[in-house]
Protein backbone atom coordinates (compact mmCIF):
# COMPACT_ATOMS: atom_id res chain seq x y z
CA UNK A 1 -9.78 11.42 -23.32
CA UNK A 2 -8.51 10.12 -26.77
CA UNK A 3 -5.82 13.08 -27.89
CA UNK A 4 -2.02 12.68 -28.94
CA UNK A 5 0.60 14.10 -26.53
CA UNK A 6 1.17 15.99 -30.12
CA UNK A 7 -2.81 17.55 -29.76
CA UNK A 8 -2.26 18.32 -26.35
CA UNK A 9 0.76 20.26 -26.43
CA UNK A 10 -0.92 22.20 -29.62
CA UNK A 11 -4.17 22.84 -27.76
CA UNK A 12 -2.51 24.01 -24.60
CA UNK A 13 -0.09 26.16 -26.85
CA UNK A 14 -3.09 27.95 -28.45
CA UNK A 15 -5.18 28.43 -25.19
CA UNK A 16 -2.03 30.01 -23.45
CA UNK A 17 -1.36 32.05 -26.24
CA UNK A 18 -4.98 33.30 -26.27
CA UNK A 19 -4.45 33.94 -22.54
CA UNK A 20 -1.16 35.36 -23.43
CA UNK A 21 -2.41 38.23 -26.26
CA UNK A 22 -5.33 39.01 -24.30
CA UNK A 23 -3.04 41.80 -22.42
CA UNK A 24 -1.50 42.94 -25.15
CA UNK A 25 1.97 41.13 -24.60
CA UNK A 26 4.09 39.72 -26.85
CA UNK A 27 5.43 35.99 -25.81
CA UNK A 28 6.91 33.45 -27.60
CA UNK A 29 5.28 29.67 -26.99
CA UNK A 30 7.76 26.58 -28.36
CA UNK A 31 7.24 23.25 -28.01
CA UNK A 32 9.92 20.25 -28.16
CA UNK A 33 8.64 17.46 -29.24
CA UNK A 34 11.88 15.45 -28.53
CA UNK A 35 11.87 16.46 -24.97
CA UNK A 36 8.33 16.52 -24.54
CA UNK A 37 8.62 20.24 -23.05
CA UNK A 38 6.69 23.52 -23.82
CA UNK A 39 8.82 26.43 -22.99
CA UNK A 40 7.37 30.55 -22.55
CA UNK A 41 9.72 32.96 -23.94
CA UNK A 42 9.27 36.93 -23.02
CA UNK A 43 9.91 39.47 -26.24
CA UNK A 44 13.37 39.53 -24.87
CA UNK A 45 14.01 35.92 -26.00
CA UNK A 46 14.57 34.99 -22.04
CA UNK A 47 12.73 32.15 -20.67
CA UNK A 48 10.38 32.79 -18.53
CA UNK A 49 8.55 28.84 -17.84
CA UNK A 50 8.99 25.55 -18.82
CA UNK A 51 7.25 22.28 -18.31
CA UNK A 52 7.81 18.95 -19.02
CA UNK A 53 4.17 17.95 -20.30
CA UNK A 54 4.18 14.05 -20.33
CA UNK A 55 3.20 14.19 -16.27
CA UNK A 56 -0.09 16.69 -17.68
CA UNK A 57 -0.64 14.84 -20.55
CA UNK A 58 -1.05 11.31 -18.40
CA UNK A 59 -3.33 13.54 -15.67
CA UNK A 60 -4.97 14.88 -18.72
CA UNK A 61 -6.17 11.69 -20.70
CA UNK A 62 -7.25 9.87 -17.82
CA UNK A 63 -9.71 12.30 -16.47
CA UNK A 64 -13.11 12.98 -17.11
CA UNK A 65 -13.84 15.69 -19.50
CA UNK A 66 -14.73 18.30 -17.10
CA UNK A 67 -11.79 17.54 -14.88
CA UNK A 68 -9.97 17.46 -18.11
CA UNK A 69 -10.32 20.61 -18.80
CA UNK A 70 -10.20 21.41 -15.15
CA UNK A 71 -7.06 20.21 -15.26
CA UNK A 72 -5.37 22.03 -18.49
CA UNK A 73 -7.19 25.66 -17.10
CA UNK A 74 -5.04 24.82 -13.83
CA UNK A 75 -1.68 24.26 -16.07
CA UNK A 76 -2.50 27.62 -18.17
CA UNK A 77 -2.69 29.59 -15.08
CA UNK A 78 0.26 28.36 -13.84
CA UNK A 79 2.18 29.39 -16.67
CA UNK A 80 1.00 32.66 -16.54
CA UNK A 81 1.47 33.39 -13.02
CA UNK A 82 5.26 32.83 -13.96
CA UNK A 83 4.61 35.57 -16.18
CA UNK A 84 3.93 37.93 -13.23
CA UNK A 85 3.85 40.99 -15.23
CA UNK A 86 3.57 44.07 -12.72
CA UNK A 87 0.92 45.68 -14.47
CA UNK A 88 -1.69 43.03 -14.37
CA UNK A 89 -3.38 42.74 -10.94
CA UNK A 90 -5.03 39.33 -11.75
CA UNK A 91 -1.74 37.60 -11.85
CA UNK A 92 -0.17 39.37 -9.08
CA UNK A 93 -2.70 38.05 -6.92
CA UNK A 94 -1.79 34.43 -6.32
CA UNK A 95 1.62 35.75 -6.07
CA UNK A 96 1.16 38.60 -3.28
CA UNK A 97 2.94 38.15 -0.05
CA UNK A 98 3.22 39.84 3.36
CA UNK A 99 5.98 40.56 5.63
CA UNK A 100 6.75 41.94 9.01
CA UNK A 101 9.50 44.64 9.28
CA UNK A 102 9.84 47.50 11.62
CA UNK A 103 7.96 50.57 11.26
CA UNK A 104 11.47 52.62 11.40
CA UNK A 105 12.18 50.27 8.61
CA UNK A 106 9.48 51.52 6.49
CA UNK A 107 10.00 55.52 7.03
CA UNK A 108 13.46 55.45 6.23
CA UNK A 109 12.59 53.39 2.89
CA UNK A 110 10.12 56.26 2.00
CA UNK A 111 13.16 58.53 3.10
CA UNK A 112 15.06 56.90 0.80
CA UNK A 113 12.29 56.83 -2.24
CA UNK A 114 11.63 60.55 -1.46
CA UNK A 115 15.24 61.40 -1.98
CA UNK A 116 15.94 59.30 -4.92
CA UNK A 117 12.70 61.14 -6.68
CA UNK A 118 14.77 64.84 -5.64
CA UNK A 119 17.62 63.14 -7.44
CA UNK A 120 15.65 61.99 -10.60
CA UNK A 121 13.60 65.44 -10.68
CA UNK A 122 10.53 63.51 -10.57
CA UNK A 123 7.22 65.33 -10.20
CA UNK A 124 5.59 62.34 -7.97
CA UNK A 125 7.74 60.58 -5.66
CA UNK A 126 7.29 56.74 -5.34
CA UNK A 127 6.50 54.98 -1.59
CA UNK A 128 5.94 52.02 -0.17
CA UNK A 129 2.35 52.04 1.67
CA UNK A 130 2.23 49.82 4.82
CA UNK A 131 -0.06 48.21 7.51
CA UNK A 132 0.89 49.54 10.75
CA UNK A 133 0.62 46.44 13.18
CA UNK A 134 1.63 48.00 16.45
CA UNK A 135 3.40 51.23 17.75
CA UNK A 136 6.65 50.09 16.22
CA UNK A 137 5.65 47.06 13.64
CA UNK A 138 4.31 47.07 10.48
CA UNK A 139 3.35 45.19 7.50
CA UNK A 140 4.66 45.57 3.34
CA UNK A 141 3.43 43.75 0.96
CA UNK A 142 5.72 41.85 -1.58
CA UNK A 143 4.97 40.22 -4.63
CA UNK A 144 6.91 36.64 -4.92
CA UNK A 145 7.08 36.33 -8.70
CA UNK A 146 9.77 33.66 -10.12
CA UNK A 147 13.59 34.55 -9.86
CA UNK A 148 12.76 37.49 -8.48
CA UNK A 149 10.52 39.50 -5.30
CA UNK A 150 10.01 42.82 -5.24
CA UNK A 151 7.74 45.48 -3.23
CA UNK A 152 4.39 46.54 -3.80
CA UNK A 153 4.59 50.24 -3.85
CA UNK A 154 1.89 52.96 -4.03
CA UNK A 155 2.61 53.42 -8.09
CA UNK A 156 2.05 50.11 -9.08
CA UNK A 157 -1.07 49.98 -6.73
CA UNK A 158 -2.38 53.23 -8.96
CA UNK A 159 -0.90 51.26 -11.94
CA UNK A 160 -3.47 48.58 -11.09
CA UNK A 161 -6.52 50.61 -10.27
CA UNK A 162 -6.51 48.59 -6.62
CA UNK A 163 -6.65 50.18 -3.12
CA UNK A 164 -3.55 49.65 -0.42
CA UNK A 165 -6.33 47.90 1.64
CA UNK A 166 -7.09 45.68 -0.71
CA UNK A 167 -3.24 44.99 -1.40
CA UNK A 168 -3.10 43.91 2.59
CA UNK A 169 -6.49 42.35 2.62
CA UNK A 170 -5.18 39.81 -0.61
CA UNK A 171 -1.68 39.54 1.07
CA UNK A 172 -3.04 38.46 4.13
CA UNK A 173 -5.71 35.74 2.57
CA UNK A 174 -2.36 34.30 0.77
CA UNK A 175 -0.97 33.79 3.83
CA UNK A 176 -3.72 32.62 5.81
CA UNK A 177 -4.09 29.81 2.73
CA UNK A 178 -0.30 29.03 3.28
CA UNK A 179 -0.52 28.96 6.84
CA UNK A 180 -3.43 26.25 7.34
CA UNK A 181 -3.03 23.25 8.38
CA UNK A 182 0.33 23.88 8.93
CA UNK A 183 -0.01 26.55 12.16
CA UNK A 184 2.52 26.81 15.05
CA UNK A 185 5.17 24.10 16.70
CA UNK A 186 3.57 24.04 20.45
CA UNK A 187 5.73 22.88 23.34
CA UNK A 188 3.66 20.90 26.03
CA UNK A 189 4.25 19.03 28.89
CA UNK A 190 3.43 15.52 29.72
CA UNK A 191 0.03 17.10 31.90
CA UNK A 192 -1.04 18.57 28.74
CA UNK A 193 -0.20 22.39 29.61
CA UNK A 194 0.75 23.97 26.80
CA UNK A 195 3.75 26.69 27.11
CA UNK A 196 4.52 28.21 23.99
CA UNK A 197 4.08 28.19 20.74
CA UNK A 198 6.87 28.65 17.69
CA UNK A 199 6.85 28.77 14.13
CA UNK A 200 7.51 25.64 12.78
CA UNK A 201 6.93 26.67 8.74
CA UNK A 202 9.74 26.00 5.99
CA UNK A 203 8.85 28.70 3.66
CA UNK A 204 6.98 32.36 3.71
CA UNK A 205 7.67 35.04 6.66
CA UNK A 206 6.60 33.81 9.57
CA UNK A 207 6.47 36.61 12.07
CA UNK A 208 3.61 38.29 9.39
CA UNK A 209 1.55 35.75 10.20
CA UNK A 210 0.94 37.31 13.39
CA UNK A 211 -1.68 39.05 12.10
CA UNK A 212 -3.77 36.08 11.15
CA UNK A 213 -6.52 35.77 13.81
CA UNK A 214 -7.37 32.17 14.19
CA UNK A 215 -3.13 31.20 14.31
CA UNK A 216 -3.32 30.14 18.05
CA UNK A 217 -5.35 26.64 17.65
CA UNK A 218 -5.41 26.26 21.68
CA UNK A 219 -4.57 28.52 24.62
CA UNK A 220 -1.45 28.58 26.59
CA UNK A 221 -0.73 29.06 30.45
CA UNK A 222 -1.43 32.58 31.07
CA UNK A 223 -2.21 35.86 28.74
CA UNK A 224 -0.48 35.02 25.31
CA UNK A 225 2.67 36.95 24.92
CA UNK A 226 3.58 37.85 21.35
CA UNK A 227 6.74 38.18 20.60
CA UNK A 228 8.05 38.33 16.39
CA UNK A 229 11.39 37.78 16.48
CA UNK A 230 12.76 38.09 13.16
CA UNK A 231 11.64 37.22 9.44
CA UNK A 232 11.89 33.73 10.37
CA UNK A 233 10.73 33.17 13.48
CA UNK A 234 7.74 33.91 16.20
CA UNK A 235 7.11 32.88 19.70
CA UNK A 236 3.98 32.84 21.07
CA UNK A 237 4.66 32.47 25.12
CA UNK A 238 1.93 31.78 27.69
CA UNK A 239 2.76 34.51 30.87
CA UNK A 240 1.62 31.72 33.98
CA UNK A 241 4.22 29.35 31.97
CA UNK A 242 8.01 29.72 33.55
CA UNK A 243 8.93 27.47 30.19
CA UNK A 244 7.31 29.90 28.15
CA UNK A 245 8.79 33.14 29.63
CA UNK A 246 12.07 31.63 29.57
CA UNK A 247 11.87 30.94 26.15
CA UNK A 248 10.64 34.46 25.65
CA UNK A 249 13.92 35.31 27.08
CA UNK A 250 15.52 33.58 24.97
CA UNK A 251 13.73 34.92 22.51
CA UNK A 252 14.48 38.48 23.27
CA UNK A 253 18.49 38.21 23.55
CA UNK A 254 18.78 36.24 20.25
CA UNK A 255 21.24 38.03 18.18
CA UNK A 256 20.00 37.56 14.81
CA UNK A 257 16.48 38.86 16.08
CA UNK A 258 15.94 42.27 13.31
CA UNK A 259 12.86 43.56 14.67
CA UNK A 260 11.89 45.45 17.67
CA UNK A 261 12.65 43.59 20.99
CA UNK A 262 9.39 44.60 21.99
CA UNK A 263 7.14 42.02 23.21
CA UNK A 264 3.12 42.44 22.45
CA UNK A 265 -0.64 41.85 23.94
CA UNK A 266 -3.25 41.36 21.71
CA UNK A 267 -6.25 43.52 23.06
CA UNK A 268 -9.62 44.45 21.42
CA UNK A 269 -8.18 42.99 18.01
CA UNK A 270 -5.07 45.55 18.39
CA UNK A 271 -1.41 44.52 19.57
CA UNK A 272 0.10 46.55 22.19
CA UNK A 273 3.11 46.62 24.17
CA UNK A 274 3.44 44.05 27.07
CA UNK A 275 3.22 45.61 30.59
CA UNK A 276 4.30 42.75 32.85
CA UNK A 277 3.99 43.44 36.63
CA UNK A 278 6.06 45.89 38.36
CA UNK A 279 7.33 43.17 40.58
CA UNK A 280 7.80 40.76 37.82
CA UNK A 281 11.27 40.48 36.89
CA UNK A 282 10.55 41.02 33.43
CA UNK A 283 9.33 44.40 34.05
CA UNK A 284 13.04 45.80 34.24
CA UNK A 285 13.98 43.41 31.60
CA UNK A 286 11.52 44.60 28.85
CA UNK A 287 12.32 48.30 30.14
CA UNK A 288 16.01 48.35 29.09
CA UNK A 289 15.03 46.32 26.04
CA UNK A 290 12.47 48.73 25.30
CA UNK A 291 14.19 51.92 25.79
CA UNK A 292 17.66 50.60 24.25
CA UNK A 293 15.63 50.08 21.09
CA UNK A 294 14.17 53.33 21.20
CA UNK A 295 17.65 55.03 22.01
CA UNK A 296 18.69 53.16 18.43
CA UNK A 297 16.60 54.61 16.58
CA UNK A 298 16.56 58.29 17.78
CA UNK A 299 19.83 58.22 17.26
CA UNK A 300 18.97 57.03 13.43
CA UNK A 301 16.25 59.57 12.96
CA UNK A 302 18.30 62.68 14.43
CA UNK A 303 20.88 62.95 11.24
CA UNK A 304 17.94 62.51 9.03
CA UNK A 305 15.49 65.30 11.14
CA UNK A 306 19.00 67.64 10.93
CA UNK A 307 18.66 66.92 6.68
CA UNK A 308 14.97 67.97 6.64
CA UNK A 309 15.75 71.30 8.65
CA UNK A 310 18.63 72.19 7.10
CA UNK A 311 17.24 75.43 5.53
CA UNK A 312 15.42 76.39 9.04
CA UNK A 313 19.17 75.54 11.05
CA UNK A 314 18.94 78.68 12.82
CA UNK A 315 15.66 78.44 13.63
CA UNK A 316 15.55 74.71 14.60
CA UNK A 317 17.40 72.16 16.68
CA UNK A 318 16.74 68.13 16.99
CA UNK A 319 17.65 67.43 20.53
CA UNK A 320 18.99 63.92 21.53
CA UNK A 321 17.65 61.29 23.06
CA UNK A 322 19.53 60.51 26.09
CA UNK A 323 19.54 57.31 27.72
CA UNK A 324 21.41 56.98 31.34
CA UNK A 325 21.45 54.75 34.17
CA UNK A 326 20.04 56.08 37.97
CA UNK A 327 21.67 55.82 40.66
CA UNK A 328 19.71 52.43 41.80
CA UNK A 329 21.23 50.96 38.20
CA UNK A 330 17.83 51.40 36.18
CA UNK A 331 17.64 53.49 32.82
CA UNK A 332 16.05 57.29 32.36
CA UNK A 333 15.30 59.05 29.35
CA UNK A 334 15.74 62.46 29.26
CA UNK A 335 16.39 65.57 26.53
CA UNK A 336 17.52 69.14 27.04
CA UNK A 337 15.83 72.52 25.78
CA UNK A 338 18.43 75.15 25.31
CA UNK A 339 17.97 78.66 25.84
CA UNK A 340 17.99 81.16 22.42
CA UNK A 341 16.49 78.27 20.20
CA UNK A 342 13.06 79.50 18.41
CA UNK A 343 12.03 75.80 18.03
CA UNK A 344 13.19 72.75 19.63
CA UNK A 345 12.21 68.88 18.22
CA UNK A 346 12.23 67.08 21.35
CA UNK A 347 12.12 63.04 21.41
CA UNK A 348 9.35 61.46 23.95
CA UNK A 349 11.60 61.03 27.39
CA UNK A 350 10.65 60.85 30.88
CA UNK A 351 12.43 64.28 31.60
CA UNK A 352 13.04 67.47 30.30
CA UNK A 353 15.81 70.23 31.18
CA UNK A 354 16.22 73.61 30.31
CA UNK A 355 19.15 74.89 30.04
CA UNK A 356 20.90 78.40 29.76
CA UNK A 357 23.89 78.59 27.89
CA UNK A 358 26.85 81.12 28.22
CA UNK A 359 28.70 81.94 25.21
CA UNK A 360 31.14 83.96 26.57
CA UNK A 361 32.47 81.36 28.77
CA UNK A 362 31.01 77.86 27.06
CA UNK A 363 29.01 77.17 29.81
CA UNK A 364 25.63 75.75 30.73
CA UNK A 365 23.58 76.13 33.62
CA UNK A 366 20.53 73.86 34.00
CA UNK A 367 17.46 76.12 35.10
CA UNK A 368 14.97 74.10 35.57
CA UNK A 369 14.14 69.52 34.76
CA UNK A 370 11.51 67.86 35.70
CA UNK A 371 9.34 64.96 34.33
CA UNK A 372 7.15 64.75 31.22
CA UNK A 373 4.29 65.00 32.68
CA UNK A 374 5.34 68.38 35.37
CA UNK A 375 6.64 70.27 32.56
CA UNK A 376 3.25 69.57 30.24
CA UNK A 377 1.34 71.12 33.33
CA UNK A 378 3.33 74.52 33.52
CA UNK A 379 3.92 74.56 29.14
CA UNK A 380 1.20 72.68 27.87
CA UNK A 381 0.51 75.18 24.87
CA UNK A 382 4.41 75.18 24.03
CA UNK A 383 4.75 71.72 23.46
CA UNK A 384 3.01 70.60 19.80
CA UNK A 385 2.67 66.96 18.74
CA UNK A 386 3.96 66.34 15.73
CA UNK A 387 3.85 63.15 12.66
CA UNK A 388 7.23 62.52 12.70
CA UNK A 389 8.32 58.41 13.83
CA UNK A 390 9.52 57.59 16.37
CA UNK A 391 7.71 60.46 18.15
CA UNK A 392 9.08 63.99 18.75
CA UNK A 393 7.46 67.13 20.12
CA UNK A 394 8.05 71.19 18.82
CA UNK A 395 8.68 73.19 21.55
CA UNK A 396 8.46 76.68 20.67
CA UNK A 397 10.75 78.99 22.48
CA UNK A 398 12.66 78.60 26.63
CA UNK A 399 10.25 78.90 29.43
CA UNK A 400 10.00 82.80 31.00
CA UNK A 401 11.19 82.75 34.69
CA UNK A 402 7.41 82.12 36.38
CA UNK A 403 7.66 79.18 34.42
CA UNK A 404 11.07 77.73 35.03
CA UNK A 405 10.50 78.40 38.67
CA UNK A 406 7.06 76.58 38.30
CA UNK A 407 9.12 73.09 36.81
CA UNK A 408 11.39 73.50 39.61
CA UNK A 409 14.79 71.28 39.55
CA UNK A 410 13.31 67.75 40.42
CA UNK A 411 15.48 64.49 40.63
């Protein structure tokens, strides 16, 4: 195409700047013709893209005219995705991302949000919305712009005129296109059985891509277990596979792991939590995991629970979530109900005790403990579910004697 690198810089000028002023913004376009380089100023004076346009001019004069212009539309919208203003949807887009964090993760953001809007007096507190993945995982969506990330939350989505779902639903087509042809690192053997799979990207979040339904190109030994380590790493083990399960073990202890050590089944297009066999000796394994993890963040969400009922303190107590070893060395959950309390928020354990306190002397006496399950039968309509993560339970008032006697004192 016969045009002057001169021409091409001032045509591409004027098209970006028609892109530019479309949106109402004000940017600054300058071209140096010494250094062959276009740069994008903001109204700020602070520059926001450059390119060096010999490389586009070269690409540009040897192609055809529609791949010509092809080619300059591609360099426009480039420049303007560095632009990544918030309040235009069509150029967050390209630049939406997903990642994987736990779901206690995302309620004590919100926590945080919801407090910060108390602070601020504002009439509509900000939050971030999320995709729950499983019982404790969840998704966020993030938008990658240059020099800086930040989180998608529920006002810019109303800033947009978008839907959360449709947030997720872009997030996740950016990282299925990121994600193919690239897939997971498998680890064979000479016979051909494969044992596990691991991520093997160099950029993005790699435990989000868990979601992505077509990840697993060919099956492993076994039921796939599904195990997101961290940000920056996912193991995909095959259960028949001793390779694979000990490299879920691995998995499992590694230090720098940050999300739940729980590993997950993928069943009817849901995850759940992996039940190996009771015989298997990762059955006690995932247990302690499981229930340590739990223990952590009870004890996290009790302070917070306390802040909430702080105007109801005589009327409410947050009991703790206790986590002991038996007698045979395994781990039990329990929690304790204490007599004279109207209402009692009571974390999901195996066993619950009631107890009858003496104030005169300090004193307790356990009336009645039994499990879960034996105490729902006698005080079903006492016990209320409730939306607070990670579960808890109101119980409303101390069992009458017929009904402690009922529970019984159970080991």
């Amino acid at each position: 195409m016969a045009i002057s690198l001169e021409e091409f810089a001032s045509k591409l000028s004027e098209m970006l700047s028609d892109r530019l002023s479309s949106d109402g913004e004000k940017w600054d376009i300058q071209y140096d013709r010494k250094a062959m380089q276009l740069s994008l100023l903001n109204a700020d004076g602070r520059l926001v893209a450059s390119r060096l346009l010999a490389p586009y001019y070269h690409d540009y004069v040897k192609a055809d005219e529609t791949a010509a212009e092809a080619k300059l539309q591609s360099l426009i919208a480039s420049l303007c995705k560095a632009t990544s203003l918030p309040n235009k949807y069509n150029w967050v887009l390209p630049l939406l991302d997903a990642r994987m964090v736990s779901l206690w993760e995302v309620y004590k953001l919100n926590r945080r949000m919801s407090k910060l809007a108390v602070g601020e007096r504002l009439r509509e507190p900000d939050s971030v919305p999320y995709l729950q993945v499983s019982e404790h995982l969840a998704l966020i969506a993030f938008v990658n712009a240059p020099g800086r990330t930040y989180m998608v939350t529920n006002r810019a989505i109303k800033n947009w005129g978008v839907t959360d779902k449709q947030i997720f639903e872009d997030a996740i087509s950016n990282l299925r296109d990121i994600t193919d042809g690239a897939r997971l690192k498998s680890k064979s053997d000479k016979k051909g059985t494969l044992h596990y799979y691991q991520s093997a990207w160099h950029f993005g979040d790699h435990a989000a891509r868990l979601v992505i339904d077509d990840l697993v190109t060919a099956p492993v030994a076994g039921e796939p277990i599904y195990l997101p380590v961290s940000e920056k790493c996912l193991i995909i083990a095959g259960s028949d596979s001793t390779i694979g399960m000990e490299r879920l073990k691995t998995a499992l202890a590694d230090a720098d792991a940050t999300l739940p050590p729980i590993p997950l089944v993928r069943k009817d297009g849901r995850f759940e939590a992996w039940q190996p066999a009771a015989d298997s000796e990762f059955a006690p394994l995932i247990r302690r995991y499981t229930l340590e993890y739990m223990a952590k963040i009870y004890a996290e969400q009790r302070p917070i629970l306390f802040e909430i009922v702080a105007d109801e303190m005589d009327e409410t107590f947050v009991a703790a979530y206790d986590l002991q070893e038996d007698k045979k060395g395994g781990l039990i959950t329990s929690a304790m109900v204490t007599e004279g309390v109207p209402v009692t928020l009571v974390p999901e354990v195996e066993r619950l005790s009631f107890m009858h306190v003496n104030v005169s002397t300090q004193s307790g006496q356990v009336m009645a403990s039994g499990t879960w399950a034996a105490v729902a039968a006698v005080l079903g309509d006492k016990i209320e579910s409730t939306d607070f993560y990670p579960r808890r339970f109101c119980f409303v008032g101390f069992p009458s004697p017929e009904e402690l006697k009922k529970i019984g004192i159970n080991e």
